[in-house]
Protein backbone atom coordinates (compact mmCIF):
# COMPACT_ATOMS: atom_id res chain seq x y z
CA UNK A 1 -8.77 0.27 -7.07
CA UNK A 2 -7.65 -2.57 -4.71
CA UNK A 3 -6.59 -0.43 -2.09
CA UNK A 4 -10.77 0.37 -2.13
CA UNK A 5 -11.17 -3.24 -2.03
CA UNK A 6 -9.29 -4.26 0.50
CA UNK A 7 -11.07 -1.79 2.47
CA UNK A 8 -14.49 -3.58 1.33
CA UNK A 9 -13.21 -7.01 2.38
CA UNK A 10 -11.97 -5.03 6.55
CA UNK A 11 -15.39 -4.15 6.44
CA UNK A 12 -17.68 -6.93 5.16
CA UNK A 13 -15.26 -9.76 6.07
CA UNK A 14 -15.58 -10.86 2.43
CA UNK A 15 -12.67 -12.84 1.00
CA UNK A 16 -9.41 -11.10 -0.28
CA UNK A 17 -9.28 -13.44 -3.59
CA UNK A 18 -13.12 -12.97 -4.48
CA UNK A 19 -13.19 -9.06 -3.66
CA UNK A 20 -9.77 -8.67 -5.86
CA UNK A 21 -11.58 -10.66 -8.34
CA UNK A 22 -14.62 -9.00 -8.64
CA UNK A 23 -12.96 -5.65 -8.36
CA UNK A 24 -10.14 -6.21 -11.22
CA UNK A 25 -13.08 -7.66 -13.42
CA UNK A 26 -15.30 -4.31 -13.09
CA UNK A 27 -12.54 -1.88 -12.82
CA UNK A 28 -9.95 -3.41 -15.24
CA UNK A 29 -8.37 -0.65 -16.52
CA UNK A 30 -6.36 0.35 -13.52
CA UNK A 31 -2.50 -0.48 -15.00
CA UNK A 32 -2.59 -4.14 -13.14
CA UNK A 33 0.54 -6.08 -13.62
CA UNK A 34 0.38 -9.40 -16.52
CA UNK A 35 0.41 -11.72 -14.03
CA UNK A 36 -2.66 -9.70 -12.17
CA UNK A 37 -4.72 -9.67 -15.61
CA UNK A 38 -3.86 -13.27 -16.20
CA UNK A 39 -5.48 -14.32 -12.81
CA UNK A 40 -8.54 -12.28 -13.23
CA UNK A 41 -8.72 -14.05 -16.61
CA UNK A 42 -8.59 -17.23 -15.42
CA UNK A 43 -11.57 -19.23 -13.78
CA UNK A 44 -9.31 -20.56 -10.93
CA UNK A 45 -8.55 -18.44 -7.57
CA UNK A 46 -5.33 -19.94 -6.99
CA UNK A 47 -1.98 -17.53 -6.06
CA UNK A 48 0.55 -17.26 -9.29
CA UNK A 49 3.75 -16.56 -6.70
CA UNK A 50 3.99 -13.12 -7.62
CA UNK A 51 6.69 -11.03 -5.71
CA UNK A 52 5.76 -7.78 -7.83
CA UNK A 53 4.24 -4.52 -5.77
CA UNK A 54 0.78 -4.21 -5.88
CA UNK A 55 0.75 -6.59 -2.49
CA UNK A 56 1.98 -3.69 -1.06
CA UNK A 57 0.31 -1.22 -2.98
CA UNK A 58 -2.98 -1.88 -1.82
CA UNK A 59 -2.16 -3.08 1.51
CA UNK A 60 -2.17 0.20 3.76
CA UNK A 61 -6.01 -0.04 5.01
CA UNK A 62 -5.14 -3.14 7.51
CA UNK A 63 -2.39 -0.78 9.11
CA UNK A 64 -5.85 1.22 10.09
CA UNK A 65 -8.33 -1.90 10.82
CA UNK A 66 -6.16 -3.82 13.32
CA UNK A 67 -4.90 -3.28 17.12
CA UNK A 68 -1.59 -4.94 17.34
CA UNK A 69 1.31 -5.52 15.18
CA UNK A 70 0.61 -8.90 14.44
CA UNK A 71 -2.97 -8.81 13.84
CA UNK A 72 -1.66 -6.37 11.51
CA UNK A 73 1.12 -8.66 10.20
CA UNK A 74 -1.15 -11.66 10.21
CA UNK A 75 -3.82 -9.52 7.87
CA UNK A 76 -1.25 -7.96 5.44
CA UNK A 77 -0.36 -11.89 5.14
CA UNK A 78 -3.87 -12.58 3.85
CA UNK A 79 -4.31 -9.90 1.83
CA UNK A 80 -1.15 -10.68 -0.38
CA UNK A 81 -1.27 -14.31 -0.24
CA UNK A 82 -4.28 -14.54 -2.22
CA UNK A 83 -2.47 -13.07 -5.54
CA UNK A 84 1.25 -12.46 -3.89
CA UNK A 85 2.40 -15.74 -2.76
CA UNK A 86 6.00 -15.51 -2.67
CA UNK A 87 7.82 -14.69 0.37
CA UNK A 88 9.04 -10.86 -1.19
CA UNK A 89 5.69 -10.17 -2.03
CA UNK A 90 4.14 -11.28 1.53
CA UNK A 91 7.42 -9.36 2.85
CA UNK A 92 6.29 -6.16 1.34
CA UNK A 93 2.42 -6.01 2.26
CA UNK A 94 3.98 -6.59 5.47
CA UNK A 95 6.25 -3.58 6.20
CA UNK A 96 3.97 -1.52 4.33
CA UNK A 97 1.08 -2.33 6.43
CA UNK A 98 3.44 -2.41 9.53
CA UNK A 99 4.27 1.22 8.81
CA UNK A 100 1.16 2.47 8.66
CA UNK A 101 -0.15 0.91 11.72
CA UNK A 102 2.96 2.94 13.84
CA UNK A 103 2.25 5.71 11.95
CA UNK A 104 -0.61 6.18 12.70
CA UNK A 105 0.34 5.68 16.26
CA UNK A 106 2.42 8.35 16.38
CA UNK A 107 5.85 6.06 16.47
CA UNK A 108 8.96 8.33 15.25
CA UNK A 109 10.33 7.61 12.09
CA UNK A 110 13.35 6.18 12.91
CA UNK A 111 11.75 3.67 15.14
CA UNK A 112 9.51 2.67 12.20
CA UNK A 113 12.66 2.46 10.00
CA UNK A 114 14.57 0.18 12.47
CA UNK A 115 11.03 -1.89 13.37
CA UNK A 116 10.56 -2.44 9.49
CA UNK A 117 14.33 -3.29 8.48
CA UNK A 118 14.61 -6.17 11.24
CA UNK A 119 11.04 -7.44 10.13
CA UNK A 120 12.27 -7.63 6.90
CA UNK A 121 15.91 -6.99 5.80
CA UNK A 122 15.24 -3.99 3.52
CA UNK A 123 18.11 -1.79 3.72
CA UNK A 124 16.06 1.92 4.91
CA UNK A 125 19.46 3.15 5.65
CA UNK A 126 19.84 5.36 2.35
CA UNK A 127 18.30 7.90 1.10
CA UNK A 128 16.08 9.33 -1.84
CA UNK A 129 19.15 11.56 -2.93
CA UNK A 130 21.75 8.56 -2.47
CA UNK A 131 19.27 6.24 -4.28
CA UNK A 132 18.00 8.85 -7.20
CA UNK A 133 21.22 8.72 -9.33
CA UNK A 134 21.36 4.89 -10.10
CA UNK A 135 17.33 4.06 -9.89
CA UNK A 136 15.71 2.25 -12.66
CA UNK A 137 12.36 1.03 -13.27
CA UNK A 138 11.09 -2.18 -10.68
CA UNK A 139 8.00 -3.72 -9.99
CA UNK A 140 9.38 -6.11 -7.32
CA UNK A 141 8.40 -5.14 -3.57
CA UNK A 142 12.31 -5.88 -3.33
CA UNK A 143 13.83 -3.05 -5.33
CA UNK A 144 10.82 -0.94 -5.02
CA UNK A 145 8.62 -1.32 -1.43
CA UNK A 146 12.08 0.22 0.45
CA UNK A 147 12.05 3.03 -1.44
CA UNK A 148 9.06 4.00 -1.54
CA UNK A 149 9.60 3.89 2.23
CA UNK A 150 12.80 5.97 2.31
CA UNK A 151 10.78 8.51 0.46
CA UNK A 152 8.37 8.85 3.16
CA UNK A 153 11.34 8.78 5.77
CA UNK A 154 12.70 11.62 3.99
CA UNK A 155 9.81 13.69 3.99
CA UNK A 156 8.12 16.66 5.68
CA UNK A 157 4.60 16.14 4.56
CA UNK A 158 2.08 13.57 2.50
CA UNK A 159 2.92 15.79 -0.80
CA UNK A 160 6.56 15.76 -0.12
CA UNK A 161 6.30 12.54 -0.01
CA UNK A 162 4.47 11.47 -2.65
CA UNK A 163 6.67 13.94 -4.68
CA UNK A 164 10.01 12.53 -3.54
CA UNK A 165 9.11 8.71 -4.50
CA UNK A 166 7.57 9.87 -7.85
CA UNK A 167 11.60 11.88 -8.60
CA UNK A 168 13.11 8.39 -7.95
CA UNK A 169 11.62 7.32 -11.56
CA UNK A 170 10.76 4.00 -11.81
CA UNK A 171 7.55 2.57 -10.81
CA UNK A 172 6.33 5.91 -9.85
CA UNK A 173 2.62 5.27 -9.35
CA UNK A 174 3.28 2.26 -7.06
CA UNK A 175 5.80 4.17 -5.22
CA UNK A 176 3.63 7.26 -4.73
CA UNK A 177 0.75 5.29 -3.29
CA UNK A 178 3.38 3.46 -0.69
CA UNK A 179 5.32 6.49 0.20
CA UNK A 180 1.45 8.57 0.70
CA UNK A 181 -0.11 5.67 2.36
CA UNK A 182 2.49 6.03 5.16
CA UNK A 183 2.70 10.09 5.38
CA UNK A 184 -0.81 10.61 5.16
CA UNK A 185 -1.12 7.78 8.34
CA UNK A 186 1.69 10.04 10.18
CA UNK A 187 1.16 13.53 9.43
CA UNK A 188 -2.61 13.36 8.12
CA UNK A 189 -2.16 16.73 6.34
CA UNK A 190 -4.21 16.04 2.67
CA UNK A 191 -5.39 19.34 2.32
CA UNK A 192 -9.38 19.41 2.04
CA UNK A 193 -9.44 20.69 -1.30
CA UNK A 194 -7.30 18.36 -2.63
CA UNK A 195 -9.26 14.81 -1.17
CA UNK A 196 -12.56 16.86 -2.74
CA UNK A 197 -11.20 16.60 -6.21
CA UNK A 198 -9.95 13.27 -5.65
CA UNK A 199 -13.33 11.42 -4.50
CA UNK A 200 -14.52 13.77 -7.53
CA UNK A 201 -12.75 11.44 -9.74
CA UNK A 202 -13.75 8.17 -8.16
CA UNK A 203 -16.78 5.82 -8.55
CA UNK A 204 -19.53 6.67 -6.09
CA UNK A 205 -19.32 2.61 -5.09
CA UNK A 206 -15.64 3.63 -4.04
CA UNK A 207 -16.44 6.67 -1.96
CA UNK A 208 -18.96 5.04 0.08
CA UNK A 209 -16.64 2.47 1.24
CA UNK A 210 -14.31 5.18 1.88
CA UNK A 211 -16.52 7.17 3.74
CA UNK A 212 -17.80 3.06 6.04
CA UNK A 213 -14.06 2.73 6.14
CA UNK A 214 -13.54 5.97 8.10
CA UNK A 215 -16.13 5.86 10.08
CA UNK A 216 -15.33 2.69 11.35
CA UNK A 217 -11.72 2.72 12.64
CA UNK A 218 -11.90 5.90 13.22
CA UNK A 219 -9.99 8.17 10.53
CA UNK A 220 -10.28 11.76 10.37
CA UNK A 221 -11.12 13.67 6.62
């Protein structure tokens, strides 16, 4: 849902905390974090410090809307500060958002992985099959945003993975949407049939900001 309305707010220049607002309000039964439901409860706009994941969850469409890594940066900044004012949770919409923006540049992997580990001190140096064994359940961007990456680093394709951060456990749905934001910017491989029965299943408010969205930067079906 506020992956959608981040996209509205690229497009329209709207404000983050007023789009998130108005979004969480009409759509509210999306599996928001407490601290999410609290704020769109409350009458005041103010950020509650949250270092928890949907900052980076929802971040991926500045990765697409920018030109430079620190437009980039500066956006992802914006986006999370509104809700996700603590330094982890401005930290993750950051390397997410990085990620995608060299992804879709067509930056290898490994540069991405060394780019985003100096930005941030996340430890990408392990992988899914290292990490599997000992994972538990974490909504932080700290103990979830890097693996979610490392899935994607371990992949071969969007599915794969989307598929490899869902077998770490944990935070699954967060981690899928990380891990797919960043393949489907690399490999752009979502087979046709499968975003069909996806917009299917979303409100026809959401698909025509999709649809603006790709237009405008320039992002193939």
């Amino acid at each position: 849902m506020l992956t959608v309305a981040t996209a509205k707010v690229l497009l329209t220049g709207a404000g983050y905390a007023e789009t998130y607002h108005d979004f969480g309000r009409r759509y509210p039964n999306a599996g928001y974090g407490g601290g999410f439901y609290a704020w769109l409860e409350s009458d005041t706009r103010a950020p509650y410090n949250s270092f928890g994941n949907g900052s980076a969850m929802r971040v991926s469409p500045v990765g697409y809307a920018h030109a430079s890594p620190n437009a980039v940066l500066a956006a992802a900044l914006e986006s999370a500060a509104v809700t996700h004012s603590h330094p982890e949770g401005i930290k993750g919409a950051q390397a997410v958002a990085l990620a995608v923006f060299r992804a879709r540049h067509g930056v290898s992997k490994e540069d991405i992985r060394a780019e985003v580990a100096e930005l941030t001190g996340y430890d990408l140096s392990r992988t899914v099959e290292g990490i599997r064994p000992g994972y538990a359940f974490d909504v932080t961007c700290q103990g979830s945003v890097p693996e979610a990456l490392i899935a994607f680093f371990d992949s071969n394709g969007t599915e794969h993975a989307i598929r490899l951060a869902i077998s770490l456990g944990g935070d699954t749905d967060t981690q899928a949407c990380i891990a797919g934001s960043v393949a489907g910017a690399m490999y752009g491989d979502i087979a046709p049939e499968v975003r069909a029965r996806v917009l299917g299943m979303l409100p026809g408010e959401f698909c025509d900001i999709i649809e603006e969205f790709e237009g405008r930067f320039g992002i193939g079906p």
